[in-house]
Protein backbone atom coordinates (compact mmCIF):
# COMPACT_ATOMS: atom_id res chain seq x y z
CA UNK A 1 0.00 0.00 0.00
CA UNK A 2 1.09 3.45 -0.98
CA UNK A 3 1.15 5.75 2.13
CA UNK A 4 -0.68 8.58 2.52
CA UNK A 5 0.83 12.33 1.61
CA UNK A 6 -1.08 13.89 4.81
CA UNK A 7 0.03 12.12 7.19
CA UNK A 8 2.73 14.09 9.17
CA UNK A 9 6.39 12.67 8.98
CA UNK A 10 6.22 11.33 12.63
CA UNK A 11 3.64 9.63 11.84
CA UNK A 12 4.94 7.92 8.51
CA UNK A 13 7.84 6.62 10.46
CA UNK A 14 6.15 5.35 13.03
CA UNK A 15 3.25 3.44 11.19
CA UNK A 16 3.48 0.49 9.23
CA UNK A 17 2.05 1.39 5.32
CA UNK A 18 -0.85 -1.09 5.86
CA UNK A 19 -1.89 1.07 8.87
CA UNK A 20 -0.60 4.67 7.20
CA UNK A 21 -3.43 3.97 4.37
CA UNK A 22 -6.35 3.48 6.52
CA UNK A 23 -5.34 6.35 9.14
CA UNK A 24 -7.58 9.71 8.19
CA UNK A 25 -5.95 12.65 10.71
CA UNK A 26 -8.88 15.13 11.99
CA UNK A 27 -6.61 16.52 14.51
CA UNK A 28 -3.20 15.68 16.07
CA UNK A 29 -2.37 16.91 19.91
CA UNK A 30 1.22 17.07 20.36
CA UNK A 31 1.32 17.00 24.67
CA UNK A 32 4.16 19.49 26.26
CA UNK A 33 2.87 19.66 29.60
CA UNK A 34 0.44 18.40 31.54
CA UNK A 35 -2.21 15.01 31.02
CA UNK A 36 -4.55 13.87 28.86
CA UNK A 37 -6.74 10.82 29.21
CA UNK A 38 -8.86 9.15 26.03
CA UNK A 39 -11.67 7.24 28.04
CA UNK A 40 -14.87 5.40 26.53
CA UNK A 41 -17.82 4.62 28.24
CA UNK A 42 -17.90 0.49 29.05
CA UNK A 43 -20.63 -2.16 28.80
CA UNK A 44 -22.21 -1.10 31.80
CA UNK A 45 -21.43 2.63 31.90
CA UNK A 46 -18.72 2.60 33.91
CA UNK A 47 -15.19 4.94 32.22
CA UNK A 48 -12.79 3.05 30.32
CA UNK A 49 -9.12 4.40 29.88
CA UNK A 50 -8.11 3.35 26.81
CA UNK A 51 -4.86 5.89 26.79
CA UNK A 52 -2.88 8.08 28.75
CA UNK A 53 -0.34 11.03 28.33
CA UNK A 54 1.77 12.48 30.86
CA UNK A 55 4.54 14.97 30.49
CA UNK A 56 6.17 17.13 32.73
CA UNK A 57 8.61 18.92 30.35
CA UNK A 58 9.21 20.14 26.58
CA UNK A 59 8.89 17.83 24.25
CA UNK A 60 11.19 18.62 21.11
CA UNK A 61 10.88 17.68 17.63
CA UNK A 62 13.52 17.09 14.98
C-alpha cells in the first residue's frame, strides 16, 4: 500500500504502510505539559481508559 501524503512525517515513520493507508488525521495533539486521558464509556457505563499522556517537560521535535 502506498502511504498517505497527509500524514505528518512522525507519523509515517512510526506506522506500518498497511496502517498509514487506513489512518484519516482530523486533529493531532502534540502534549508538552500536563495530562490527557482518552476514556470510553464500558458495557455497563462505567469509564474506560483506553490511553494516557503524561509529560512534565518540553517535548522537542527534529
Amino acid at each position: 500500500m502506498k502511504p498517505r501524503a497527509t500524514l505528518p512525517a512522525e507519523l509515517l515513520t512510526l506506522l506500518p504502510p498497511s496502517l498509514q493507508a487506513a489512518v484519516e488525521p482530523v486533529a493531532l495533539f502534540y502534549v508538552v505539559r500536563g495530562d490527557v486521558v482518552l476514556e470510553r464509556a464500558g458495557l455497563q457505563g462505567q469509564m474506560v481508559v483506553l490511553q494516557r499522556v503524561r509529560r512534565d517537560g518540553l517535548l522537542v521535535l527534529r
